[in-house]
C-alpha atoms as a PDB file:
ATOM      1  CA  UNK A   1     136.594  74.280 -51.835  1.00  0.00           C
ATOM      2  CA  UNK A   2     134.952  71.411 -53.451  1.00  0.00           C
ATOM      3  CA  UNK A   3     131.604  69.818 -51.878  1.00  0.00           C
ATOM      4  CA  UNK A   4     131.556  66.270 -50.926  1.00  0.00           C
ATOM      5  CA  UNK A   5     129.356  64.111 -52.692  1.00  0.00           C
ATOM      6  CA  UNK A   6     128.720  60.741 -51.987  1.00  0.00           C
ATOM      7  CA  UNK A   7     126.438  58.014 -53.470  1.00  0.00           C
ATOM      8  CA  UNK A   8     123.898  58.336 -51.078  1.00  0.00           C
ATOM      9  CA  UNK A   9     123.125  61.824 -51.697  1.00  0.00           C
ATOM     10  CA  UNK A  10     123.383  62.197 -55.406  1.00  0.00           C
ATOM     11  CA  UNK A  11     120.960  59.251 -56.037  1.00  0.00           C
ATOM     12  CA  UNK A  12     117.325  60.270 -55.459  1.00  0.00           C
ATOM     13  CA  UNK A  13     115.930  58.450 -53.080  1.00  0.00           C
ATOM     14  CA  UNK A  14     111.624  56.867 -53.560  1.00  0.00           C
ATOM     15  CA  UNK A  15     109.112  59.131 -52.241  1.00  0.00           C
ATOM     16  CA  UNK A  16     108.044  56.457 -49.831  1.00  0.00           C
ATOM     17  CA  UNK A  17     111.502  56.563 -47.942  1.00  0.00           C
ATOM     18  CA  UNK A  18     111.264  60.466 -47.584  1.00  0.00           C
ATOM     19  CA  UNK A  19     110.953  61.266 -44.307  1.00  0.00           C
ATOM     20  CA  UNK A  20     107.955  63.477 -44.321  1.00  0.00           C
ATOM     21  CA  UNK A  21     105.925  60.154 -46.438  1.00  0.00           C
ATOM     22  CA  UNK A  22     107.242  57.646 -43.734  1.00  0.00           C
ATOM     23  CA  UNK A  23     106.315  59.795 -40.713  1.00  0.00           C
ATOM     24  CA  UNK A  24     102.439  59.992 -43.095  1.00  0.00           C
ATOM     25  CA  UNK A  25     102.539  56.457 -43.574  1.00  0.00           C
ATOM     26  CA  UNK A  26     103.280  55.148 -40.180  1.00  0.00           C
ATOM     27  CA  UNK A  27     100.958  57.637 -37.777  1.00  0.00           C
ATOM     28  CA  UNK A  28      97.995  58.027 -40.721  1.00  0.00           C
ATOM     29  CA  UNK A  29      98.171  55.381 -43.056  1.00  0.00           C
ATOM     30  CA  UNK A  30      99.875  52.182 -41.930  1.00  0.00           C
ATOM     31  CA  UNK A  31     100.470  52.110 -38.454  1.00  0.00           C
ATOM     32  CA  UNK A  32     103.094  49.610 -37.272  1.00  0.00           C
ATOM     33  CA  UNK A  33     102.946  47.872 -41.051  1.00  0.00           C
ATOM     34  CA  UNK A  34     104.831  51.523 -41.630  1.00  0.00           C
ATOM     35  CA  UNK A  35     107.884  50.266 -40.009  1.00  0.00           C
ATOM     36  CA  UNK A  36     109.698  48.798 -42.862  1.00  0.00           C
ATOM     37  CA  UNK A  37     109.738  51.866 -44.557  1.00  0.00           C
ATOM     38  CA  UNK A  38     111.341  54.234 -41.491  1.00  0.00           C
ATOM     39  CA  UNK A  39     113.758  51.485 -41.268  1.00  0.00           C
ATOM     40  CA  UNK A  40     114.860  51.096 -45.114  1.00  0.00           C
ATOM     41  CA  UNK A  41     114.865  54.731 -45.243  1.00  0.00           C
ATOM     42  CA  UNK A  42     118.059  56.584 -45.445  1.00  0.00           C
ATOM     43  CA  UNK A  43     117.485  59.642 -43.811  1.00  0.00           C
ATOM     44  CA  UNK A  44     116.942  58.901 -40.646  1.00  0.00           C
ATOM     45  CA  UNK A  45     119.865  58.137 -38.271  1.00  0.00           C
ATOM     46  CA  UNK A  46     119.661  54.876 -36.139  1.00  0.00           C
ATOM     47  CA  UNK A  47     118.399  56.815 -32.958  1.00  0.00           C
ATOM     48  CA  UNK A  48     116.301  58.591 -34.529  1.00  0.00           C
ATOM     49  CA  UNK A  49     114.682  55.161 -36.131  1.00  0.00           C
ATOM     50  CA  UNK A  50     114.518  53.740 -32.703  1.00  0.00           C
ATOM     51  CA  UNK A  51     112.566  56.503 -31.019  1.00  0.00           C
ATOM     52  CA  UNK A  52     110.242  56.601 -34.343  1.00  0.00           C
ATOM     53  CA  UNK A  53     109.702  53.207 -34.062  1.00  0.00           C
ATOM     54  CA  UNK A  54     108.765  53.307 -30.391  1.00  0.00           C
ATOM     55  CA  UNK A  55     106.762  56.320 -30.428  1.00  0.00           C
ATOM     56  CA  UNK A  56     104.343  54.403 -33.413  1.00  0.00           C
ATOM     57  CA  UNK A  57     103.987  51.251 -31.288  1.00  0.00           C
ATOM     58  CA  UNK A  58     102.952  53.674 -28.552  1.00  0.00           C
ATOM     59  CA  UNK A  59     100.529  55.267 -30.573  1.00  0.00           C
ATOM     60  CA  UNK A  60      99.019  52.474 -32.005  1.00  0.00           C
ATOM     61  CA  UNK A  61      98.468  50.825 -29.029  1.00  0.00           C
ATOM     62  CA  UNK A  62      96.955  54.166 -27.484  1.00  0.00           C
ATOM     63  CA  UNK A  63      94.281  53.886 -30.495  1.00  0.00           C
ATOM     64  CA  UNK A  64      93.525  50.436 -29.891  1.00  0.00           C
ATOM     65  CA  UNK A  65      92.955  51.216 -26.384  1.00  0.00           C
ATOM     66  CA  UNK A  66      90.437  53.980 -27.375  1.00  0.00           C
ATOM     67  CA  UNK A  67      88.976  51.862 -29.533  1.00  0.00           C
ATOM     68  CA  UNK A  68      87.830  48.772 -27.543  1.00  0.00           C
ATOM     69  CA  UNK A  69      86.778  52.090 -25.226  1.00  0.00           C
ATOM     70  CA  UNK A  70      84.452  53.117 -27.206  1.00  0.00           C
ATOM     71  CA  UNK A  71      83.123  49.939 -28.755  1.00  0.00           C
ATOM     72  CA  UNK A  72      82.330  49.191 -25.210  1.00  0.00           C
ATOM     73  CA  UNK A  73      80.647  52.807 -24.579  1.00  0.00           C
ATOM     74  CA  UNK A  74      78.532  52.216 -27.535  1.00  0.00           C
ATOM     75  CA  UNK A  75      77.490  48.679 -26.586  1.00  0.00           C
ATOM     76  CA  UNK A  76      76.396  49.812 -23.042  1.00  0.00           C
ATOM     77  CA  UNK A  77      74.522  52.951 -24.636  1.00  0.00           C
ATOM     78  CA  UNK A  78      72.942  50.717 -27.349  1.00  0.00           C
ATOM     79  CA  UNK A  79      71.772  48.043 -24.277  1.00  0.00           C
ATOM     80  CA  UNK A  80      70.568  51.071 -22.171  1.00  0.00           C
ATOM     81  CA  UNK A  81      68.622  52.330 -25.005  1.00  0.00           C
ATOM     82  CA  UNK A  82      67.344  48.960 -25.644  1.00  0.00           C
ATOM     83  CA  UNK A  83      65.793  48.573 -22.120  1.00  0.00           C
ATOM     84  CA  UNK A  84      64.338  52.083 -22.336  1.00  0.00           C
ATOM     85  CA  UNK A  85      61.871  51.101 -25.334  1.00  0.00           C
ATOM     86  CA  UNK A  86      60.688  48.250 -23.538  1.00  0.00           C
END
């Protein structure tokens, strides 16, 4: 029994559209701007490209949430501290 080959799997694909290096670059690295790359990649089925995608914009806003949390936290704490050494 011979094993099918096709095009797709004998050419070597960039190590950007890997899928561990696309799952780095959109949750570590670039965020949302990540997207391009999960989507051009190859080895990811359609499904699996939509959850991805989804579960990054959910992250990223979670972090921007957070953020604006605790830039707020740290301005009331700096104003606090502020009135305490007059």
């Amino acid at each position: 029994m011979s094993a099918v080959h096709t095009a797709e799997s004998s050419i070597a694909i960039k190590w950007y559209y890997r899928p561990f290096w696309v799952l780095v670059l959109c949750f570590v690295v670039l965020g949302p701007l990540g997207l391009p790359y999960l989507w051009r990649s190859p080895r990811f089925s359609r499904g699996a490209k939509i959850l991805l995608s989804g579960c990054v914009i959910v992250y990223t806003g979670l972090i921007v949430v957070e953020t604006v949390r605790l830039v707020h936290e740290v301005r009331d704490e700096m104003r606090a501290l502020q009135i305490d050494l007059d």
